[in-house]
Protein backbone atom coordinates (compact mmCIF):
# COMPACT_ATOMS: atom_id res chain seq x y z
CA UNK A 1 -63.56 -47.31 -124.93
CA UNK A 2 -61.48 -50.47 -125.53
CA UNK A 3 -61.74 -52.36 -128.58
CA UNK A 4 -63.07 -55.92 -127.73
CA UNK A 5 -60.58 -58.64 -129.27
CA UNK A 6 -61.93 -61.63 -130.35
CA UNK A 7 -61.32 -65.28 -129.04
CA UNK A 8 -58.53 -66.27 -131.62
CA UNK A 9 -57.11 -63.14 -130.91
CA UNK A 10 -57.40 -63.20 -126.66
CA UNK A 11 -56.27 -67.08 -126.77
CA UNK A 12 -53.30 -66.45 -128.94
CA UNK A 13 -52.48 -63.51 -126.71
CA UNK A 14 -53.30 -65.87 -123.58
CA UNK A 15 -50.90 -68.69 -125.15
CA UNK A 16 -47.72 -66.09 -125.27
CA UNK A 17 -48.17 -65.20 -121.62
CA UNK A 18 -48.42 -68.49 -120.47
CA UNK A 19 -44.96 -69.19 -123.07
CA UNK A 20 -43.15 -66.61 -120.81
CA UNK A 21 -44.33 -68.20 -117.91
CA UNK A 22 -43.00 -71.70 -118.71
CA UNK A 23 -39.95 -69.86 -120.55
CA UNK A 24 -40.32 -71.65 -123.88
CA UNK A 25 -38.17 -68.58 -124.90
CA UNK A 26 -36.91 -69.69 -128.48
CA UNK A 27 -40.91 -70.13 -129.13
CA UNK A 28 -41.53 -66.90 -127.85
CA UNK A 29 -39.03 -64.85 -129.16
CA UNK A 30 -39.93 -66.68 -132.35
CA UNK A 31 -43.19 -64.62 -132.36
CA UNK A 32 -41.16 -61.37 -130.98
CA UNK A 33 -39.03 -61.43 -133.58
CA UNK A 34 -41.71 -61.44 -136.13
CA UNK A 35 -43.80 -58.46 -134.99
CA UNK A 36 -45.26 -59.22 -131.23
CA UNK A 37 -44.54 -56.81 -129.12
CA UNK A 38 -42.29 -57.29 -126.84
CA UNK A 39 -44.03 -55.19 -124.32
CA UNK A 40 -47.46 -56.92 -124.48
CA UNK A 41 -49.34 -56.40 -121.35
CA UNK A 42 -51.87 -58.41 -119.90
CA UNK A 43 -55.09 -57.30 -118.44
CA UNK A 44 -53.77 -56.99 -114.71
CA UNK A 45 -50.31 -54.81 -116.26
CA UNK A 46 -48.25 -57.57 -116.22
CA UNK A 47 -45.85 -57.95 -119.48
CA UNK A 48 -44.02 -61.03 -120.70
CA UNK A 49 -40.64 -59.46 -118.98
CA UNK A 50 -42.41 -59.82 -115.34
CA UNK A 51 -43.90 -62.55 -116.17
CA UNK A 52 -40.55 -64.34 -116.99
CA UNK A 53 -38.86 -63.01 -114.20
CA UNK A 54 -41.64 -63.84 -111.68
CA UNK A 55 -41.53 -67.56 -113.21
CA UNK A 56 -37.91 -67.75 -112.59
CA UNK A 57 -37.32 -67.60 -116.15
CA UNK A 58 -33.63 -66.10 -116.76
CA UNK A 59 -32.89 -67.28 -119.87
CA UNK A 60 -36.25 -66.12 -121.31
CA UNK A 61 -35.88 -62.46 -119.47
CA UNK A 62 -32.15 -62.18 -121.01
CA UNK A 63 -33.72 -62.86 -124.39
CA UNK A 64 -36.67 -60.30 -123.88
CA UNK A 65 -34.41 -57.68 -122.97
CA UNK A 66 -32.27 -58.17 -125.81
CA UNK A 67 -35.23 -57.25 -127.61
CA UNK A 68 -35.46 -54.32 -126.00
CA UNK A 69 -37.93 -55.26 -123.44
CA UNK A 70 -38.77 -52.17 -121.04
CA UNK A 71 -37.67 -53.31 -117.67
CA UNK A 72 -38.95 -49.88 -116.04
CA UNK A 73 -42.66 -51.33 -116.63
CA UNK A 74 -44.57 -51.86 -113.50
CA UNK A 75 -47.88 -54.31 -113.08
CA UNK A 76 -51.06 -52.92 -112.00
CA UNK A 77 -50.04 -53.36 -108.50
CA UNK A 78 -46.63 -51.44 -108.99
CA UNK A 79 -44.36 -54.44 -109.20
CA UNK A 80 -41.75 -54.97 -111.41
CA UNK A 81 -39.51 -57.88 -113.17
CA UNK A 82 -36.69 -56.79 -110.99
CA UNK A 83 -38.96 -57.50 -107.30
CA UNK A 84 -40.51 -60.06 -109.40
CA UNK A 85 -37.31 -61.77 -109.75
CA UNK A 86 -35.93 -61.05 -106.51
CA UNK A 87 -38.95 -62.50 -105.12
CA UNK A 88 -38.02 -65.52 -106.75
CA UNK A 89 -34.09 -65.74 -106.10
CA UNK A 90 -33.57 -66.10 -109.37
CA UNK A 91 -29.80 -64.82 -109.18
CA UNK A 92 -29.43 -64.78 -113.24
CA UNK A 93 -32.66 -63.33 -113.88
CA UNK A 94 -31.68 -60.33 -111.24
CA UNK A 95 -28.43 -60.08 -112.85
CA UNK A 96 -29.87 -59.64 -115.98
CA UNK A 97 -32.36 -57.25 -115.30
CA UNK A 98 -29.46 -54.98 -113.31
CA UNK A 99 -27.34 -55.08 -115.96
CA UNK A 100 -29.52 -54.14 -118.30
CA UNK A 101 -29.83 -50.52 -116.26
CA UNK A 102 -33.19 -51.85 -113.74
CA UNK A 103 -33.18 -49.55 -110.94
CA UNK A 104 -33.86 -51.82 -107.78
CA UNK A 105 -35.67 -49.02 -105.81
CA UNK A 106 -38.09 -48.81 -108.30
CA UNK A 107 -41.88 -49.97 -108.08
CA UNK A 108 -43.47 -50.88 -104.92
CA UNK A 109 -42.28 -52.66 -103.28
CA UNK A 110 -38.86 -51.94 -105.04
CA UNK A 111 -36.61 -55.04 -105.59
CA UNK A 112 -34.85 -53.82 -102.59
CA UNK A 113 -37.70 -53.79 -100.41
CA UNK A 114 -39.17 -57.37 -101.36
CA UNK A 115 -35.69 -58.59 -100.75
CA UNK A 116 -35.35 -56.92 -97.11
CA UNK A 117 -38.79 -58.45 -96.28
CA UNK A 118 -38.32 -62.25 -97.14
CA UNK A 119 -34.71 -61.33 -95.71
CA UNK A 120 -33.63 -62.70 -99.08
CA UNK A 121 -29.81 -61.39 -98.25
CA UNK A 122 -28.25 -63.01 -101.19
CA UNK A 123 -30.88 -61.36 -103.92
CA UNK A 124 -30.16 -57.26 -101.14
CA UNK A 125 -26.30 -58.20 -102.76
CA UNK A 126 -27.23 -58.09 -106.29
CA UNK A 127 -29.37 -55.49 -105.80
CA UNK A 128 -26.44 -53.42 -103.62
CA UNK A 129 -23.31 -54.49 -104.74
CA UNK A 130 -20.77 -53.09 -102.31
CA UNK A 131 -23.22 -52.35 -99.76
């Protein structure tokens, strides 16, 4: 059974999701460098890496994955930063997240597959360079 966390604890933990969300990333990272974890998951799966990246966030996902954010995590609903992002169009955020060794085929829908659907043609080159 989980342990209940109490209201400091779930509003401070509320108040670094919504910092990844608005990409205050020096104030976030601020808190990852001293001991949050920089795979903190929220109660529907989502981490501060998707959220970033779903928030169009690029500078804020570089900065997480410097920290050795896991961009291989999916949400509850099997999405992750890399569809997240290419959802968005957020061309430096993508970058990023390929770079760092995301597989776009991964989750569900994959990166690829959210970019064929919104026919999103400029995220499908990122995603398959050459292709």
């Amino acid at each position: 059974m989980a342990e209940e966390l109490d209201e400091e604890t779930l509003a401070f933990a509320h108040r670094m999701f919504d910092l990844a969300r608005a990409g205050r990333t020096e104030e976030l990272i601020g808190y990852v460098d001293a001991g949050l974890p920089v795979n903190m998951t929220n109660d529907k799966g989502d981490t501060l890496l998707i959220l970033a990246a779903y928030h169009a966030r690029p500078a804020t996902v570089a900065a997480l994955l410097d920290r050795g954010a896991d961009h291989a995590r999916t949400n509850d609903r099997g999405q992750t930063a890399l569809a997240a992002a290419a959802f968005r169009s957020s061309t430096d955020a993508v970058t990023a997240l390929v770079r760092a060794g995301a597989d776009p085929a991964h989750g569900s829908p994959s990166a690829i597959e959210t970019a064929v659907f919104f026919d999103l043609s400029d995220m499908l080159a990122l995603l398959r360079p050459g292709a």
